[in-house]
C-alpha atoms as a PDB file:
ATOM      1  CA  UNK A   1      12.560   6.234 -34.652  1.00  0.00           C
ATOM      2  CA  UNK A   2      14.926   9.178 -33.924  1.00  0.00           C
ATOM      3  CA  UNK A   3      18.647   8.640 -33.982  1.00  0.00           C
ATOM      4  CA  UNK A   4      21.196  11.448 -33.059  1.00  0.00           C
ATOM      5  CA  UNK A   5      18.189  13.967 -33.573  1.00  0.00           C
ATOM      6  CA  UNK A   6      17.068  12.626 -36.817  1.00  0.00           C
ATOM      7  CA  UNK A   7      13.944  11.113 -38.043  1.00  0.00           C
ATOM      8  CA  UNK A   8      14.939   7.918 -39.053  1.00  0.00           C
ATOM      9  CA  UNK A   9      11.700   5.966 -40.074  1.00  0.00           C
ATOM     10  CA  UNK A  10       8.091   6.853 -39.400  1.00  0.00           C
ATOM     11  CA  UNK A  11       4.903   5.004 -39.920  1.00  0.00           C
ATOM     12  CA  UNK A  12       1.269   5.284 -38.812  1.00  0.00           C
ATOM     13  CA  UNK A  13      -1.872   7.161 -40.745  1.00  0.00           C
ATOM     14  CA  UNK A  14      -5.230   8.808 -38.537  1.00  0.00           C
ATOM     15  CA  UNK A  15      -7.911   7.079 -38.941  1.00  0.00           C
ATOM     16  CA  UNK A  16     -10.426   4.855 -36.908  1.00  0.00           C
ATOM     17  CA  UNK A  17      -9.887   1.417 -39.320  1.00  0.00           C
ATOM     18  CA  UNK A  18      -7.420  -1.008 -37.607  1.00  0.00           C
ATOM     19  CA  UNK A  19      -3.760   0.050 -37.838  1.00  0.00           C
ATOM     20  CA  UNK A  20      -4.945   3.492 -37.898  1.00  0.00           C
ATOM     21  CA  UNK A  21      -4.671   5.895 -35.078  1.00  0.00           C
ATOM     22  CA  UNK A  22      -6.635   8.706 -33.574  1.00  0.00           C
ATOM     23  CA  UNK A  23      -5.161  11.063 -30.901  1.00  0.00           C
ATOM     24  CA  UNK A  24      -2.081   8.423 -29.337  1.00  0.00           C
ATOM     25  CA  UNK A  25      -1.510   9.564 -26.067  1.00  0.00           C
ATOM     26  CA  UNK A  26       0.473   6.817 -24.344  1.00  0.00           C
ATOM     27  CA  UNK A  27       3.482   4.185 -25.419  1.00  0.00           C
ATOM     28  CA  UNK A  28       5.250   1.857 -24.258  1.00  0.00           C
ATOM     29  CA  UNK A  29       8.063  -0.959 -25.607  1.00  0.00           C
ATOM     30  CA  UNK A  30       7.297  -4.445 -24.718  1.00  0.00           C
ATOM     31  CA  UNK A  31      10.152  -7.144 -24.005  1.00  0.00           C
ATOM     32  CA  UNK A  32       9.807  -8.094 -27.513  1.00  0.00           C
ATOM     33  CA  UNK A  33      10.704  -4.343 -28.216  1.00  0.00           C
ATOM     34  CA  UNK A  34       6.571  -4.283 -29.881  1.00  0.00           C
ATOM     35  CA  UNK A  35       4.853  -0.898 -29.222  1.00  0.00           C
ATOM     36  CA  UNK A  36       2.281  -0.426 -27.229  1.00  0.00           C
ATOM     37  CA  UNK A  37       0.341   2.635 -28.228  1.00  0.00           C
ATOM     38  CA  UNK A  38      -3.132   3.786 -26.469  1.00  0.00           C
ATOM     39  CA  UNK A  39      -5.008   4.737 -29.176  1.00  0.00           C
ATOM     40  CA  UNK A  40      -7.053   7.886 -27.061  1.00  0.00           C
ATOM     41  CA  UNK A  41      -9.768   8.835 -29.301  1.00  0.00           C
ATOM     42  CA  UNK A  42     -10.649   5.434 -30.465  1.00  0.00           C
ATOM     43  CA  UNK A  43     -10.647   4.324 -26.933  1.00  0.00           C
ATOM     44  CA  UNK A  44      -8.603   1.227 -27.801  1.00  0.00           C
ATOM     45  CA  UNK A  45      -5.208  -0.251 -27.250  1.00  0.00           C
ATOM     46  CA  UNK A  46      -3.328  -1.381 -30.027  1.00  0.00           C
ATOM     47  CA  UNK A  47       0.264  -3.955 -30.636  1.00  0.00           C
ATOM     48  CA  UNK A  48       2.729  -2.560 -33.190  1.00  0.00           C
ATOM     49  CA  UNK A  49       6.140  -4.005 -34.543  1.00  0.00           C
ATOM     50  CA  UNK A  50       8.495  -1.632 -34.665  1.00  0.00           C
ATOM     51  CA  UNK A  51       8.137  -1.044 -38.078  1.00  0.00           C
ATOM     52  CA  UNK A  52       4.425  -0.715 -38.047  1.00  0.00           C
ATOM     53  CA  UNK A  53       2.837  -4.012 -38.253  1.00  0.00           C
ATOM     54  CA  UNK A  54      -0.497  -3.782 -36.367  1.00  0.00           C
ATOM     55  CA  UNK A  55      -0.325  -7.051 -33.900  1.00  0.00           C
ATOM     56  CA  UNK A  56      -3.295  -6.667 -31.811  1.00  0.00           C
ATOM     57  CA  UNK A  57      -6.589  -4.301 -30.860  1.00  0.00           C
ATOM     58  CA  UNK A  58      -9.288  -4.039 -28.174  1.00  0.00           C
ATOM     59  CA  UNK A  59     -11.129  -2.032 -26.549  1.00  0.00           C
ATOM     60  CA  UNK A  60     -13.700  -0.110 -27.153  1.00  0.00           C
ATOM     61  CA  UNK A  61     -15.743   3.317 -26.043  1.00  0.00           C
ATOM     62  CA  UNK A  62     -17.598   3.111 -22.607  1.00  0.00           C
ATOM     63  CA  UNK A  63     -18.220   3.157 -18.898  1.00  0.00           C
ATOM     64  CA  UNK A  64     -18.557  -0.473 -18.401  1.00  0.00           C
ATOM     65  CA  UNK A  65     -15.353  -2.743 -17.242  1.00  0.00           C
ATOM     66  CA  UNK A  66     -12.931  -3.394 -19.973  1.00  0.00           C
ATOM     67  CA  UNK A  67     -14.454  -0.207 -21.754  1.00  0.00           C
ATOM     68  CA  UNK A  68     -12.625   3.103 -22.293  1.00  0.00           C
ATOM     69  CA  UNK A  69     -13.524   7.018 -22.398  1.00  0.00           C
ATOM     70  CA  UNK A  70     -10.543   8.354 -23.676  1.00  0.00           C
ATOM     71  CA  UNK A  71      -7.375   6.389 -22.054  1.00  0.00           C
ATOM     72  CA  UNK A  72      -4.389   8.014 -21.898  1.00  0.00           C
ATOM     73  CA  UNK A  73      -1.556   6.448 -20.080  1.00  0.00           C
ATOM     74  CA  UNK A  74      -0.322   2.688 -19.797  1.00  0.00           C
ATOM     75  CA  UNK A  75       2.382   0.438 -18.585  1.00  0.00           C
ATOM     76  CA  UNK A  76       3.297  -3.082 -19.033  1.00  0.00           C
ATOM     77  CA  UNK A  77       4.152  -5.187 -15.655  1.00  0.00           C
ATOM     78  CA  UNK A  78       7.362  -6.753 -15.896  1.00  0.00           C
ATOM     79  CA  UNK A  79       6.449 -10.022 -13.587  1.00  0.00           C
ATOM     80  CA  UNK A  80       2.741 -10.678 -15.911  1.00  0.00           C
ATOM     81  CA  UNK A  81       3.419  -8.714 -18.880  1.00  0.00           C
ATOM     82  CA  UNK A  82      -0.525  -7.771 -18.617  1.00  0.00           C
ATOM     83  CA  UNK A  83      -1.278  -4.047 -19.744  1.00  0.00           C
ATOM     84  CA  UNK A  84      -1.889  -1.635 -17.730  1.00  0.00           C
ATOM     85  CA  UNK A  85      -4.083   1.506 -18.724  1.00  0.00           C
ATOM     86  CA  UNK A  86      -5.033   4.703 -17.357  1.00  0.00           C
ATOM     87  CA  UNK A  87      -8.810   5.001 -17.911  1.00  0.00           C
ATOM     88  CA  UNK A  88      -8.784   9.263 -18.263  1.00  0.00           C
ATOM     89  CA  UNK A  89     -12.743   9.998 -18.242  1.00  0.00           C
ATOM     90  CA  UNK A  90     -13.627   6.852 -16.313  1.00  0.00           C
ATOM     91  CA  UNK A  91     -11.558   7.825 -13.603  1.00  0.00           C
ATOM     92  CA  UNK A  92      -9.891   4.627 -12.927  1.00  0.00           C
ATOM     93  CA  UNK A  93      -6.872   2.225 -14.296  1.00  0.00           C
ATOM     94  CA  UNK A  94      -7.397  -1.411 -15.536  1.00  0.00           C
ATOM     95  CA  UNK A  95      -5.443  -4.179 -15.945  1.00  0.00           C
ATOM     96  CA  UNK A  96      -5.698  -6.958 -19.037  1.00  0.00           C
ATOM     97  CA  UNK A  97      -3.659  -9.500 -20.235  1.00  0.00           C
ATOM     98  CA  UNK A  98      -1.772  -8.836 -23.623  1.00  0.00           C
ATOM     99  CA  UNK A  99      -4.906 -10.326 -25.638  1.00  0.00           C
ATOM    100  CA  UNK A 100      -7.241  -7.861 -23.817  1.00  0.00           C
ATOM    101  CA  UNK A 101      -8.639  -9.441 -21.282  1.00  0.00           C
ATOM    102  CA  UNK A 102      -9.671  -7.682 -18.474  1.00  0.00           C
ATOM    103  CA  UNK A 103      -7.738  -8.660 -15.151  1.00  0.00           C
ATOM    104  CA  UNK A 104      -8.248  -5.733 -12.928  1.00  0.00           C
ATOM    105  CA  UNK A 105     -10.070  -2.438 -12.457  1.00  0.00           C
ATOM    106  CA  UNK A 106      -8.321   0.184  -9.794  1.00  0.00           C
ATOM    107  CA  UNK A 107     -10.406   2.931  -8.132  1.00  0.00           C
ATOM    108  CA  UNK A 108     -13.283   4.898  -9.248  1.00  0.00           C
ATOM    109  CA  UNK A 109     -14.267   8.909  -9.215  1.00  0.00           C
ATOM    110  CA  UNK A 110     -13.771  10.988  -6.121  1.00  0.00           C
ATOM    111  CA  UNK A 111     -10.868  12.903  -4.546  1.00  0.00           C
ATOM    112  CA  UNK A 112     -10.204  10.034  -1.438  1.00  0.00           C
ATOM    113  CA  UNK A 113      -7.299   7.470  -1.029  1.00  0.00           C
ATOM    114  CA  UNK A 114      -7.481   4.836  -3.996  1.00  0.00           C
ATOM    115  CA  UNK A 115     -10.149   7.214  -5.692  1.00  0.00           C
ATOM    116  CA  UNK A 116      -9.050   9.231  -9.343  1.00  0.00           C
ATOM    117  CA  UNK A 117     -10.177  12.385 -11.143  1.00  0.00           C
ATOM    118  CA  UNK A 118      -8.866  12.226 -14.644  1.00  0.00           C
ATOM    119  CA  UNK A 119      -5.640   9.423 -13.888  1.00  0.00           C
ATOM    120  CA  UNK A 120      -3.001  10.246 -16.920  1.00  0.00           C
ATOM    121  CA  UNK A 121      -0.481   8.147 -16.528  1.00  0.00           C
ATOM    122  CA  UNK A 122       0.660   4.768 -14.576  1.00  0.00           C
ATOM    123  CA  UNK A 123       3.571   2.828 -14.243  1.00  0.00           C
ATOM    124  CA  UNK A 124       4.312  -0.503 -12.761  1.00  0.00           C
ATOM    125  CA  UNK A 125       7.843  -0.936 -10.871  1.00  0.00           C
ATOM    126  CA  UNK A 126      10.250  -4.039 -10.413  1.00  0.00           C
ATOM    127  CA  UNK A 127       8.438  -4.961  -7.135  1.00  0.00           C
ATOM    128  CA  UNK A 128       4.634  -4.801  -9.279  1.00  0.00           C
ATOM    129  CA  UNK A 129       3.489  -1.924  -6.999  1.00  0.00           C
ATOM    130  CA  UNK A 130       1.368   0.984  -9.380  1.00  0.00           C
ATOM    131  CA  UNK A 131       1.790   4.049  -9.789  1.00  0.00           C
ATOM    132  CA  UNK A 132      -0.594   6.588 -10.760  1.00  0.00           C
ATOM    133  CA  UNK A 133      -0.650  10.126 -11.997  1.00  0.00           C
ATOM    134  CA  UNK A 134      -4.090  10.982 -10.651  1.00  0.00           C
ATOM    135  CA  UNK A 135      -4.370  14.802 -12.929  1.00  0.00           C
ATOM    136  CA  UNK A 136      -6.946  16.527 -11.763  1.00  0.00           C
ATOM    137  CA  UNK A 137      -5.917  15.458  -7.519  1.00  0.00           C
ATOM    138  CA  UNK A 138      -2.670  17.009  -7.954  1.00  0.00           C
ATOM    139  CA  UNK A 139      -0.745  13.434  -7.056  1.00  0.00           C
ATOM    140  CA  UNK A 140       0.688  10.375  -7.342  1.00  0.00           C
ATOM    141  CA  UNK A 141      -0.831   7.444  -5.975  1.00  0.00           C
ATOM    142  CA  UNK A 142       0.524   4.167  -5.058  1.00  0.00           C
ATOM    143  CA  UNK A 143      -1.285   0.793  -5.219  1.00  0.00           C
ATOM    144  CA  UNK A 144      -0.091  -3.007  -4.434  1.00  0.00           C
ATOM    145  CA  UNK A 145      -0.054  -5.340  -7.130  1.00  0.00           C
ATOM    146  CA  UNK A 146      -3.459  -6.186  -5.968  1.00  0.00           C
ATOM    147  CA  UNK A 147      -4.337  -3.244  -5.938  1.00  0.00           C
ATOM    148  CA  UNK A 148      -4.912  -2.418  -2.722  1.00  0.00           C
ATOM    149  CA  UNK A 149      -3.857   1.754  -1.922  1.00  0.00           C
ATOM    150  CA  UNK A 150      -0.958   2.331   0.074  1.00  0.00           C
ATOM    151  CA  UNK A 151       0.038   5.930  -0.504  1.00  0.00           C
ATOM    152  CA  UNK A 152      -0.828   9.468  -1.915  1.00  0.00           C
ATOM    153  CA  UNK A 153       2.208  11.684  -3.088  1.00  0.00           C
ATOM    154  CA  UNK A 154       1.464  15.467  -3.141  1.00  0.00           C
ATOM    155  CA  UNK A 155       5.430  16.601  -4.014  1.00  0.00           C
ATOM    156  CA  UNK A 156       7.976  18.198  -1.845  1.00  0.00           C
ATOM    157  CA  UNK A 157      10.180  20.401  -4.052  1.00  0.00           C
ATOM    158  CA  UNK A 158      12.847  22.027  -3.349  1.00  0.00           C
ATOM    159  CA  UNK A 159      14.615  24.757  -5.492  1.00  0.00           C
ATOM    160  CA  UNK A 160      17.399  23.097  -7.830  1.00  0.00           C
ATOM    161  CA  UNK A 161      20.561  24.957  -8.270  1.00  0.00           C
ATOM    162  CA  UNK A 162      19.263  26.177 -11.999  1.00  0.00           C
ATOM    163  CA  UNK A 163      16.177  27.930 -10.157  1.00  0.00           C
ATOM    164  CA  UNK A 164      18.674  29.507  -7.715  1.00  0.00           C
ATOM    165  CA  UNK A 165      20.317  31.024 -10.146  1.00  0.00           C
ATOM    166  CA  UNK A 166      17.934  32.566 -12.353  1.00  0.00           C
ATOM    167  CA  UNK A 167      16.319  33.761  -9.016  1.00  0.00           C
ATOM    168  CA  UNK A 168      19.324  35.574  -8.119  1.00  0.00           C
ATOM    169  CA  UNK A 169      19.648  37.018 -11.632  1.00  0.00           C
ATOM    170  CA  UNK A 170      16.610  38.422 -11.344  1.00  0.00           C
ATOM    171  CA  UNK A 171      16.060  41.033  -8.661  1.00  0.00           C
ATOM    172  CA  UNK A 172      11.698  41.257  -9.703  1.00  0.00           C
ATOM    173  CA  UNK A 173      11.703  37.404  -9.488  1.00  0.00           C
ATOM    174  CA  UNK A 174      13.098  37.174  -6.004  1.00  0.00           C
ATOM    175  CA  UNK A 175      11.147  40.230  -4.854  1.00  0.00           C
ATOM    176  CA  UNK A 176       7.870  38.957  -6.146  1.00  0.00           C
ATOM    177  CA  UNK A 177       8.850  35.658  -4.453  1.00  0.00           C
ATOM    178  CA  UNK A 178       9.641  37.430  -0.845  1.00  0.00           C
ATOM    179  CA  UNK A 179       6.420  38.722  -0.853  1.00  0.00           C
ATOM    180  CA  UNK A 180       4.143  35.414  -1.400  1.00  0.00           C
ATOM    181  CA  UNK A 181       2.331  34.551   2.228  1.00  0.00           C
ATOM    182  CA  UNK A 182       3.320  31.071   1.370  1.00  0.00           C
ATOM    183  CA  UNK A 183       5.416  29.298  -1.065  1.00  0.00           C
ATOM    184  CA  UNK A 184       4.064  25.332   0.138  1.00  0.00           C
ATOM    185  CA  UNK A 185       2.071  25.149  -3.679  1.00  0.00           C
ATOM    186  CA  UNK A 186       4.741  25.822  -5.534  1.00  0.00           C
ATOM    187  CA  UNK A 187       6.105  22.591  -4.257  1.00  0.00           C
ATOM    188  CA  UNK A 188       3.475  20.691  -4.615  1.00  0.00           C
ATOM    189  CA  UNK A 189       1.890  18.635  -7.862  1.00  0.00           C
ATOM    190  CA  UNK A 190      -0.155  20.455 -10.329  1.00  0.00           C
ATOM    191  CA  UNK A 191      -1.755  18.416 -12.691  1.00  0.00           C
ATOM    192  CA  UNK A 192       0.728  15.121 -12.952  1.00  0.00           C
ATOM    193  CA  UNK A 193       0.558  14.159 -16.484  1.00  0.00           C
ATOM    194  CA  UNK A 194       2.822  10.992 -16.193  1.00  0.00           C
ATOM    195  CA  UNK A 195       4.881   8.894 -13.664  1.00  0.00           C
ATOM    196  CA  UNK A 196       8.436   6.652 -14.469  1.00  0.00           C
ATOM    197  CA  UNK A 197       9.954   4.607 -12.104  1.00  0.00           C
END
């Protein structure tokens, strides 16, 4: 915990044995305001208090469904409460109920609609529609509560008022950028980490 700046309590030791993390790489705050931590190089998910009490575990390394290869992001739907997971190296995002049951798998490897290369994060909104941070497809894609795809977000930046100004501080910067054929992938994704909604 981190109040006004300042570490306030800390817990957690690396490690493989229950309670013990390798590589966290996603986390999340439950109703009950228990974390949620994807425990990456352990492929597992794991149920903390707040104070550290390990609550739950599954999951386990593999290609198979309800298996991980290093997951990365997750979410927690606010109509089921099931966990939501972004599979990284199985290039796809699964669904399980808070005892780790497997509900759902979403997509599989390729560059299509409803298809994910390396998916980092995911989020579930107020409606239950998913979002995914598909990494290595530069976008966001978005998927029913059943799953089904519905749309592919590539990004359409524009410059914010911050990036106007340090552009018109800087006479190289704004030459350099005059001179580019085309400036459409600079407003585009590059390798979405996470999503919020």
């Amino acid at each position: 915990d981190i109040v006004d700046g300042k570490r306030v309590e800390s817990w957690g030791e690396s490690g493989s044995e229950p309670g013990q993390l390798s590589a966290p790489a996603g986390i999340r705050l439950d109703a009950d305001e228990n974390l949620w931590i994807v425990d990456s190089a352990n492929h597992r998910v794991q149920q903390f208090t707040r104070d550290g009490r390990q609550l739950r575990c599954w999951g386990k390394f593999g290609s198979a469904p309800g298996e991980f290869n290093h997951p990365w992001g997750i979410s927690i739907d606010p109509f089921s409460g099931d966990i939501l997971v972004a599979d990284w190296l199985n290039d796809r995002v699964q669904r399980f109920t808070q005892q780790g049951e497997l509900v759902q798998v979403i997509g599989e490897k390729g560059d299509t609609d409803g298809e994910f290369n390396h998916p980092s994060g995911v989020t579930v909104d107020q409606y239950g529609d998913i979002y995914v941070a598909d990494q290595g497809n530069n976008r966001v894609q978005l998927f029913n509560s059943r799953g089904a795809f519905v749309e592919s977000f590539r990004g359409d930046a524009t410059i914010n008022k911050r990036g106007v100004d340090r552009l018109l501080a800087n006479p190289d910067m704004l030459r350099l950028r005059d001179n580019v054929p085309s400036l459409e992938p600079e407003k585009r994704f590059k390798k979405p980490t996470s999503v919020a909604v």
